[in-house]
PDB file of N, CA and C in Angstrom:
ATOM      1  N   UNK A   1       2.822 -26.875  -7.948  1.00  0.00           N
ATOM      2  CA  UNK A   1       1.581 -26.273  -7.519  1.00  0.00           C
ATOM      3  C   UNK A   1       1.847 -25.402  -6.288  1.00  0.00           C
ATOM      4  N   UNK A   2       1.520 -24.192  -6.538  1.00  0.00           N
ATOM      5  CA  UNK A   2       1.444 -23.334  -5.268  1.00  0.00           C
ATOM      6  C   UNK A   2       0.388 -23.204  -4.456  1.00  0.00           C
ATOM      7  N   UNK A   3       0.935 -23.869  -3.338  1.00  0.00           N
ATOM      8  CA  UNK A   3      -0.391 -23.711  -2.186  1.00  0.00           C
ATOM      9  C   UNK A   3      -0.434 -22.531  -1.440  1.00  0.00           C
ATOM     10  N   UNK A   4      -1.457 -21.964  -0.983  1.00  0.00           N
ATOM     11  CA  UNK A   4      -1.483 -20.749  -0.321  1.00  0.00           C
ATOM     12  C   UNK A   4      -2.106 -20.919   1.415  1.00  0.00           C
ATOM     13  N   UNK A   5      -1.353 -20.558   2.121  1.00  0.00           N
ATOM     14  CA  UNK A   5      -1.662 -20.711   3.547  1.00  0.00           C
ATOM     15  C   UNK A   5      -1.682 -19.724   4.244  1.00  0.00           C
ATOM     16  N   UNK A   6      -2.843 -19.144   5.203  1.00  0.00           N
ATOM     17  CA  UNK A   6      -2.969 -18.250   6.064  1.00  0.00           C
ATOM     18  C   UNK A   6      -1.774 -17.478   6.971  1.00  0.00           C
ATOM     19  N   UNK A   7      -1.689 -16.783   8.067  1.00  0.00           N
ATOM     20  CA  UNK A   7      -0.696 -16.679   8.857  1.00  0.00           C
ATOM     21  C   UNK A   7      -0.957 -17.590   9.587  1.00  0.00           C
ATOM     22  N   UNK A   8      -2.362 -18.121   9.990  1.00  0.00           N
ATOM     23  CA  UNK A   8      -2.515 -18.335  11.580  1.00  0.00           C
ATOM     24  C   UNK A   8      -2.022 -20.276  11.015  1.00  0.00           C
ATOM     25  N   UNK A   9      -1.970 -20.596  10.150  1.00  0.00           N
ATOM     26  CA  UNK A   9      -1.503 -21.775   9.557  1.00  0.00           C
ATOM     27  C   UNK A   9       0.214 -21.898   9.495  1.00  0.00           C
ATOM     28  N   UNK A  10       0.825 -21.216   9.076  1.00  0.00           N
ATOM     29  CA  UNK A  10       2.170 -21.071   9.053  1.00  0.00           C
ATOM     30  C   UNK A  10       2.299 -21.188  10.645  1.00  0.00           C
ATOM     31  N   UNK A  11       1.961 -20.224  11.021  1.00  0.00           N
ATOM     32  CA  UNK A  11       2.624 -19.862  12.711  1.00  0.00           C
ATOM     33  C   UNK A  11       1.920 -21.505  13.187  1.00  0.00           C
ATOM     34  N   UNK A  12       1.260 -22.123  13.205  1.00  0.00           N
ATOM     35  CA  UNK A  12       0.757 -23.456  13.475  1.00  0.00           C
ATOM     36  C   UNK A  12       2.216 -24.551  13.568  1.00  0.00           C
ATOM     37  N   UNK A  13       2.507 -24.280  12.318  1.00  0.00           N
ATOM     38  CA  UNK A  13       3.482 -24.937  12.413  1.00  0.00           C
ATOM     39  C   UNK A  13       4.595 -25.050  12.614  1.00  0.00           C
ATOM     40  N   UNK A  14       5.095 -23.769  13.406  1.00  0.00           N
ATOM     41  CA  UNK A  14       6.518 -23.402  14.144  1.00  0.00           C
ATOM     42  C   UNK A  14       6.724 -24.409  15.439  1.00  0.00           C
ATOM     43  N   UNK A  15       7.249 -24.456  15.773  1.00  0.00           N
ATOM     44  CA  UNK A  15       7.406 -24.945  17.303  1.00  0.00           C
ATOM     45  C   UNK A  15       7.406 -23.826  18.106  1.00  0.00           C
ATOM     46  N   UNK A  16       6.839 -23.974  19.513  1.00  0.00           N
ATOM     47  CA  UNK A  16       6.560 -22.848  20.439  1.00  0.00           C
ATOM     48  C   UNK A  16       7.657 -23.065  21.522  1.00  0.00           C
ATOM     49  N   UNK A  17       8.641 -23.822  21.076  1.00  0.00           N
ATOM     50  CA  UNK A  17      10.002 -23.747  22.085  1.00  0.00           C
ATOM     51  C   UNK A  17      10.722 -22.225  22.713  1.00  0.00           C
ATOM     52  N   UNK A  18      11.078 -22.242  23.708  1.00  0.00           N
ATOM     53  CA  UNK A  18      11.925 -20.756  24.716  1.00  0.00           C
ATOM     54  C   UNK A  18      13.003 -21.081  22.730  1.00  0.00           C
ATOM     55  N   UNK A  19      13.479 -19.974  22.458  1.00  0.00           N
ATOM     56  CA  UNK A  19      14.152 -19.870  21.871  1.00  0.00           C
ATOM     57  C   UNK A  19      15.292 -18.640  21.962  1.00  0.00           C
ATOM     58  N   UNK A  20      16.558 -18.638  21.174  1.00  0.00           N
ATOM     59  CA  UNK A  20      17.381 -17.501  22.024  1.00  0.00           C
ATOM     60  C   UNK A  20      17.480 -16.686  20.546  1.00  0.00           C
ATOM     61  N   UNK A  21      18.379 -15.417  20.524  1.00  0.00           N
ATOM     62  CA  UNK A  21      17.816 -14.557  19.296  1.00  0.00           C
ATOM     63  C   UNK A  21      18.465 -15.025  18.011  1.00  0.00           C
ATOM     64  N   UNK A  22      19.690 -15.678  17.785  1.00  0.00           N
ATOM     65  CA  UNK A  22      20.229 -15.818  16.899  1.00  0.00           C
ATOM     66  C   UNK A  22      19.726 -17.504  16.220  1.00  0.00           C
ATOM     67  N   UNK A  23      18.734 -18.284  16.962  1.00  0.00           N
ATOM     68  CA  UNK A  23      18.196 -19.535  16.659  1.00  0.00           C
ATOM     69  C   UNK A  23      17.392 -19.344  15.955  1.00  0.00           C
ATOM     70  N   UNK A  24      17.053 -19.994  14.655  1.00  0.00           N
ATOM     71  CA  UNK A  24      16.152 -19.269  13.550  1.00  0.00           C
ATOM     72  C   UNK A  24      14.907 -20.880  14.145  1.00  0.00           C
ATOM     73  N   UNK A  25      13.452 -20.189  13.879  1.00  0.00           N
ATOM     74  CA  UNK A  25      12.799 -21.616  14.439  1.00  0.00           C
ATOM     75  C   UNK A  25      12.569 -22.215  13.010  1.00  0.00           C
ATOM     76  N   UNK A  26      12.372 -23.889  13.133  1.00  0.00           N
ATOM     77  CA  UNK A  26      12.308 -25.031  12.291  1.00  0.00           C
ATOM     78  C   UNK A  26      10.909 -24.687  11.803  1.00  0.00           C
ATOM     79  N   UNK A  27      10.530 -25.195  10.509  1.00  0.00           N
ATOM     80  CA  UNK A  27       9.276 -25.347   9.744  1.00  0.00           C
ATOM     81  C   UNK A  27       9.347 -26.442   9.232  1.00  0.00           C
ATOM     82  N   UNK A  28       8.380 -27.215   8.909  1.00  0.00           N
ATOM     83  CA  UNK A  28       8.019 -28.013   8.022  1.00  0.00           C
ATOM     84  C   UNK A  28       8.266 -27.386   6.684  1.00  0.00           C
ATOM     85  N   UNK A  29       9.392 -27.595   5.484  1.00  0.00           N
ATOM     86  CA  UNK A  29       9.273 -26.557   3.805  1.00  0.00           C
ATOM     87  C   UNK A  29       7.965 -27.473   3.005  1.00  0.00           C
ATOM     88  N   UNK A  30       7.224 -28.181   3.571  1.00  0.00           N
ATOM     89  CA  UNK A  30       5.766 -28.412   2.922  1.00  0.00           C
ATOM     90  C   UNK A  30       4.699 -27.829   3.205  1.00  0.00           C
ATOM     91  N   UNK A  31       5.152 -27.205   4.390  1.00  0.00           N
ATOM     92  CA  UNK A  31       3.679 -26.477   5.072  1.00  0.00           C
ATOM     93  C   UNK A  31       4.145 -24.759   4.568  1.00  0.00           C
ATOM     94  N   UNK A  32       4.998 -24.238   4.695  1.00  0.00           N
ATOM     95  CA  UNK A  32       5.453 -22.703   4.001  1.00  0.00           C
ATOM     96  C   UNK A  32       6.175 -22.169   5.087  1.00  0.00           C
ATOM     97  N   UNK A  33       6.538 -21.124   4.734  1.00  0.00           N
ATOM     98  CA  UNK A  33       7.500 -20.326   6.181  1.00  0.00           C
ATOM     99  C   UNK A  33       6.893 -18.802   5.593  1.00  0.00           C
ATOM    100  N   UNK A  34       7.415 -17.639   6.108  1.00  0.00           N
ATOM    101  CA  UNK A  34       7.337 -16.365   6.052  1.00  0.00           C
ATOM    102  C   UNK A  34       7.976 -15.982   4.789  1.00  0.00           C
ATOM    103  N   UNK A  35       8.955 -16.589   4.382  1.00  0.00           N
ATOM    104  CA  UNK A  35       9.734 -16.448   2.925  1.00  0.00           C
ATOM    105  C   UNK A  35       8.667 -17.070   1.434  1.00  0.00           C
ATOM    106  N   UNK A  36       8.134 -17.962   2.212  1.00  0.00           N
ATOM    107  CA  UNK A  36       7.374 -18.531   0.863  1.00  0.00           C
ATOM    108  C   UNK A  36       5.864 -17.442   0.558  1.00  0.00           C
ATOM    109  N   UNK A  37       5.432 -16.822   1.356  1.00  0.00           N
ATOM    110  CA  UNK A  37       4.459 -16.669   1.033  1.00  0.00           C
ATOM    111  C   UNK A  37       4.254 -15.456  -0.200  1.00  0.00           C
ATOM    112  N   UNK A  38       3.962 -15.438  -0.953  1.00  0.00           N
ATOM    113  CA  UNK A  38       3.528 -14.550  -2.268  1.00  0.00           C
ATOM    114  C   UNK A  38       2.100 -13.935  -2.407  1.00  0.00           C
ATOM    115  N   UNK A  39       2.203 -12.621  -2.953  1.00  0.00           N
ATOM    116  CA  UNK A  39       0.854 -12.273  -2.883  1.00  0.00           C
ATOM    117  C   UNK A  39       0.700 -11.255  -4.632  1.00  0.00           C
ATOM    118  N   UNK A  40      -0.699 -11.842  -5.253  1.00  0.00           N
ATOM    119  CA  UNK A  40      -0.868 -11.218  -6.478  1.00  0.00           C
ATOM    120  C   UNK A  40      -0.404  -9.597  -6.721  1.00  0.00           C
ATOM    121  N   UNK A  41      -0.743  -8.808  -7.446  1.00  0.00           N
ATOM    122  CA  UNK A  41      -0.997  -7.574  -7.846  1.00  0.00           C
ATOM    123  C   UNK A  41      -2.243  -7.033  -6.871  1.00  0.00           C
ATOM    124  N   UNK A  42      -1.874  -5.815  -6.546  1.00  0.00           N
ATOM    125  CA  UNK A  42      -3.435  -5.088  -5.933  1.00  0.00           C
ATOM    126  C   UNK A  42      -4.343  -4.930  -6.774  1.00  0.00           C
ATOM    127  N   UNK A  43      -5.377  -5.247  -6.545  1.00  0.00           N
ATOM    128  CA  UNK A  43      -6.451  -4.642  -7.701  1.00  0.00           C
ATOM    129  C   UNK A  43      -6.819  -3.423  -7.382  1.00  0.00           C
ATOM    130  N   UNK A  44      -7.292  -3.076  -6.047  1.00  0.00           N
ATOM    131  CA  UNK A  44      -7.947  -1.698  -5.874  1.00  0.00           C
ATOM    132  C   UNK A  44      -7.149  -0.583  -6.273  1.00  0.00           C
ATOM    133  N   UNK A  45      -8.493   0.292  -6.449  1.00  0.00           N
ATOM    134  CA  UNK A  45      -7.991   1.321  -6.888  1.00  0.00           C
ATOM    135  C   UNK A  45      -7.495   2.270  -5.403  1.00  0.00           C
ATOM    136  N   UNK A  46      -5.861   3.011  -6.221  1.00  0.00           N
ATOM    137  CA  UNK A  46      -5.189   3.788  -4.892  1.00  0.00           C
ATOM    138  C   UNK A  46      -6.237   5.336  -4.874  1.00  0.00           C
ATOM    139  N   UNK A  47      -6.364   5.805  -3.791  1.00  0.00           N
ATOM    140  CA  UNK A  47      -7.048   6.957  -3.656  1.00  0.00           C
ATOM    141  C   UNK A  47      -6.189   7.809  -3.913  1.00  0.00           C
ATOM    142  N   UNK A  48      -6.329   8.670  -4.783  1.00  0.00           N
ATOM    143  CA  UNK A  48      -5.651  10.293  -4.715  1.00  0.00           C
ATOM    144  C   UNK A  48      -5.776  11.627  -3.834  1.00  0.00           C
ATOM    145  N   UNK A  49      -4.990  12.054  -3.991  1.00  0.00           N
ATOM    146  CA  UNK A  49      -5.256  13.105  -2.347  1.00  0.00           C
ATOM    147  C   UNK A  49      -5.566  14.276  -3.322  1.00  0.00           C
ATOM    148  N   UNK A  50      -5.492  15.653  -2.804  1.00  0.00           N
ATOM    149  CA  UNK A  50      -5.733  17.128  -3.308  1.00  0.00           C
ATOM    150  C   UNK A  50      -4.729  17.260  -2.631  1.00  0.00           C
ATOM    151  N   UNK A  51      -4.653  18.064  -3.606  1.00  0.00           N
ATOM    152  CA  UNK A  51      -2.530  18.981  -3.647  1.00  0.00           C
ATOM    153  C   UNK A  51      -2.820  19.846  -2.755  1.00  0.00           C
ATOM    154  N   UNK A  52      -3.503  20.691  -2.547  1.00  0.00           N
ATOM    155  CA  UNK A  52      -3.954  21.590  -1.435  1.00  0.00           C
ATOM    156  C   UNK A  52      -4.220  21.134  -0.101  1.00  0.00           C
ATOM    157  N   UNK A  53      -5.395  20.091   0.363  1.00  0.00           N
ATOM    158  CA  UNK A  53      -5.898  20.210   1.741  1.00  0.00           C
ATOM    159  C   UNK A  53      -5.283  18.496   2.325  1.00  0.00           C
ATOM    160  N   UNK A  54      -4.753  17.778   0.993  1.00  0.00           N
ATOM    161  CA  UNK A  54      -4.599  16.172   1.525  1.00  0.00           C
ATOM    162  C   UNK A  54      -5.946  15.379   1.425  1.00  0.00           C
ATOM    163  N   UNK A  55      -6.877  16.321   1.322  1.00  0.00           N
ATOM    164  CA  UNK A  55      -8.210  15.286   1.410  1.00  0.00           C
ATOM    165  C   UNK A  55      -8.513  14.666   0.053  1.00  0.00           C
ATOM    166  N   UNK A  56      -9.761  13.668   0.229  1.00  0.00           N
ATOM    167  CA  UNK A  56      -9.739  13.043  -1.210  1.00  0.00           C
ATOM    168  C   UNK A  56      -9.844  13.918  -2.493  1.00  0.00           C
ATOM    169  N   UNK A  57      -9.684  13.861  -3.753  1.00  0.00           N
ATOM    170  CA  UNK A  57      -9.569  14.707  -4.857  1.00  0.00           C
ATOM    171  C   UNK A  57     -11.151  14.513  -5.507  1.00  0.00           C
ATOM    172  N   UNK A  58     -12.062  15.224  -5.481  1.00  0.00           N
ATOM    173  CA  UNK A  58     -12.850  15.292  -6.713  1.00  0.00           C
ATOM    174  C   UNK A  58     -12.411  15.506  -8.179  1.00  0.00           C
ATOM    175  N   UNK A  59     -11.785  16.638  -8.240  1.00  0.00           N
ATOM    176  CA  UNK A  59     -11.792  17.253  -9.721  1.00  0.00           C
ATOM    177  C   UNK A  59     -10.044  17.225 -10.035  1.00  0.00           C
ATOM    178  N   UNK A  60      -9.743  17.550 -11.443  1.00  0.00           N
ATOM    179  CA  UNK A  60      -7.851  17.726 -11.837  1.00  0.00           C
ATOM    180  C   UNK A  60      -8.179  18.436 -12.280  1.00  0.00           C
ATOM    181  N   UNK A  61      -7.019  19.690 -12.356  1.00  0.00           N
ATOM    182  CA  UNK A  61      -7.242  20.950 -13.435  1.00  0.00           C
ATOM    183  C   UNK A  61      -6.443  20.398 -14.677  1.00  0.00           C
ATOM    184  N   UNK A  62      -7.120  20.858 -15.891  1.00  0.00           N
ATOM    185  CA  UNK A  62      -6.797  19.924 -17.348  1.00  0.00           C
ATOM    186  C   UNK A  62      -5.379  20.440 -17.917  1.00  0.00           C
ATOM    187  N   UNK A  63      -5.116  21.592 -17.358  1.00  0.00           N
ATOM    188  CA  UNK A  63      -3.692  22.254 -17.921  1.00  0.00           C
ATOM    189  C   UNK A  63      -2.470  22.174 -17.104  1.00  0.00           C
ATOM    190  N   UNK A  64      -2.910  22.088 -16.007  1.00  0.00           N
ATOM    191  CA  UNK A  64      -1.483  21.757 -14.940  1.00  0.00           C
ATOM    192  C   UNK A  64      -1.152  20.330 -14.347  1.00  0.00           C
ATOM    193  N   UNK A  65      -2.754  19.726 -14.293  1.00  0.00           N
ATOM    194  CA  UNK A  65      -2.287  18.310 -13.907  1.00  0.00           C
ATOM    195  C   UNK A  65      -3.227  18.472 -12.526  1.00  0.00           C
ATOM    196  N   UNK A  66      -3.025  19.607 -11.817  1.00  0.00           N
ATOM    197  CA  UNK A  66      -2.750  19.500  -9.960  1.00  0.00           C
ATOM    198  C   UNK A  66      -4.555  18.976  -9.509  1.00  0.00           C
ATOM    199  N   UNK A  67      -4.073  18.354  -8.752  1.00  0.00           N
ATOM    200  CA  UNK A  67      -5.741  17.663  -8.139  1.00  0.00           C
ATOM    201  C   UNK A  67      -6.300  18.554  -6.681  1.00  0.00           C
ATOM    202  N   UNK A  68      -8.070  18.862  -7.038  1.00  0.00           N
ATOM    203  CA  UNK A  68      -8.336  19.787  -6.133  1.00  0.00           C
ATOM    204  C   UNK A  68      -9.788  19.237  -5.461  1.00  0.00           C
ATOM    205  N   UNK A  69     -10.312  20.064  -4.280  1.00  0.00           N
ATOM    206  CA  UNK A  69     -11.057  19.280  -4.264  1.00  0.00           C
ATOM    207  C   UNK A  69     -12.566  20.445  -4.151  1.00  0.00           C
ATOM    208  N   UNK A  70     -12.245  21.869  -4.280  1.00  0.00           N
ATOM    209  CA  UNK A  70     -13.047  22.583  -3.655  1.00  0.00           C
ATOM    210  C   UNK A  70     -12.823  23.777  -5.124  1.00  0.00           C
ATOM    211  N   UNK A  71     -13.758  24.837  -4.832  1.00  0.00           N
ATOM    212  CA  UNK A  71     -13.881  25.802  -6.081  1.00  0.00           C
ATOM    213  C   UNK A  71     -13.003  26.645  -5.600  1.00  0.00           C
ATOM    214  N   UNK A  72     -12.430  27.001  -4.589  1.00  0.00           N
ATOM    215  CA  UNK A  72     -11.793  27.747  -4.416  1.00  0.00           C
ATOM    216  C   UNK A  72      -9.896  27.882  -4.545  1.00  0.00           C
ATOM    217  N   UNK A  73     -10.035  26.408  -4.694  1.00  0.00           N
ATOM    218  CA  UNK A  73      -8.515  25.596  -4.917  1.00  0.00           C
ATOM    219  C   UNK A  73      -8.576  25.917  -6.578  1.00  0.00           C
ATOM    220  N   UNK A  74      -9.885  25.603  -7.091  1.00  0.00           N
ATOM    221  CA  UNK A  74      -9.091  26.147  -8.574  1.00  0.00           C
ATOM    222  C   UNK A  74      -9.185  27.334  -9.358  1.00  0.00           C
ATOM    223  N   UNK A  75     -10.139  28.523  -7.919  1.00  0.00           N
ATOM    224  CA  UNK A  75      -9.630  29.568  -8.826  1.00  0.00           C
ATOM    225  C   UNK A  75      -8.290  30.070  -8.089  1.00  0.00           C
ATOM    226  N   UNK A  76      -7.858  29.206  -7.428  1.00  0.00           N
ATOM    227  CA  UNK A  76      -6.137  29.966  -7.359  1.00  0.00           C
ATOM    228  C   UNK A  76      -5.271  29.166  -8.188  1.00  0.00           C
ATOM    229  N   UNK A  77      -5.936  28.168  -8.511  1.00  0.00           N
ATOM    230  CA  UNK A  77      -4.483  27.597  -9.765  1.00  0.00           C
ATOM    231  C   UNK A  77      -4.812  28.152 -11.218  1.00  0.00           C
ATOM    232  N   UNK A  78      -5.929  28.829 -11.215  1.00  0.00           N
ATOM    233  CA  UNK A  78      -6.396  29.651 -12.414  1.00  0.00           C
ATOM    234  C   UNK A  78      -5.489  31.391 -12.332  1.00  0.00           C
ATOM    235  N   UNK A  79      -5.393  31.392 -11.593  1.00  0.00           N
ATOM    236  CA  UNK A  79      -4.533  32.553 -10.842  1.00  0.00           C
ATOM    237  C   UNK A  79      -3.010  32.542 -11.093  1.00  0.00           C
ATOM    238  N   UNK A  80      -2.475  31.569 -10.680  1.00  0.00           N
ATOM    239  CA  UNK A  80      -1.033  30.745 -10.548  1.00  0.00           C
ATOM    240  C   UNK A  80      -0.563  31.007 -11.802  1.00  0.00           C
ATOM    241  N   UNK A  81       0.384  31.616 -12.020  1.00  0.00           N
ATOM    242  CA  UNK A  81       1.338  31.274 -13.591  1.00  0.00           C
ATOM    243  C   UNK A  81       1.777  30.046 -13.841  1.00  0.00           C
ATOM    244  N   UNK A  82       1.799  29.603 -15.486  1.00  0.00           N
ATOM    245  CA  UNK A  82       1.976  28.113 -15.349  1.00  0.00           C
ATOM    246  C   UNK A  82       3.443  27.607 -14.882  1.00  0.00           C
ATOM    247  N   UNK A  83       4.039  28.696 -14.907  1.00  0.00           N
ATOM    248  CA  UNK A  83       5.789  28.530 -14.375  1.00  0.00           C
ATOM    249  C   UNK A  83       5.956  27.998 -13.272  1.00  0.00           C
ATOM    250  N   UNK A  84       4.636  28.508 -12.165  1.00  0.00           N
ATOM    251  CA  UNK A  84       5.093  28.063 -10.916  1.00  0.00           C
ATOM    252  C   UNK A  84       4.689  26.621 -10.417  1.00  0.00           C
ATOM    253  N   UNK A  85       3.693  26.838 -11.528  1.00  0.00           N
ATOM    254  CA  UNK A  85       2.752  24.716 -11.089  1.00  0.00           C
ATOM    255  C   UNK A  85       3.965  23.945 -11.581  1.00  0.00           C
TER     256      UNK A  85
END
């Protein structure tokens, strides 16, 4: 069974000893360490940018692919030869 524990739970259970750099600190392996912890798949959705300004994308042009966000971004990829997209 995989239990799942916070940070502020893990770090609970370190010892708060002066320690020097090459001393790795002790855990309890029932309570978890920094190695155990696992995390699902993202669900959210990633935002897409516009190829032009970086800002978020409203619209894609259907023949090149390129994401825009303004009318004026796609009458220059309407412009653009498809060689160069």
């Amino acid at each position: 069974m995989i239990v799942f524990k916070n940070l502020k739970q893990i770090l609970l259970n370190y010892d708060h000893q002066e320690k020097t750099e090459k001393e790795i600190p002790t855990y309890n392996p029932d309570q978890g360490s920094y190695m155990s912890i696992e995390a699902g798949i993202s669900v959210r959705v990633r935002a897409k940018f516009c190829d032009f300004t970086g800002l978020t994308h409203m619209y894609t042009h259907k023949e090149s692919g390129l994401r825009f966000s303004e009318e004026r971004h796609f009458r220059l990829i309407e412009k653009m030869q498809n060689t160069a997209i």
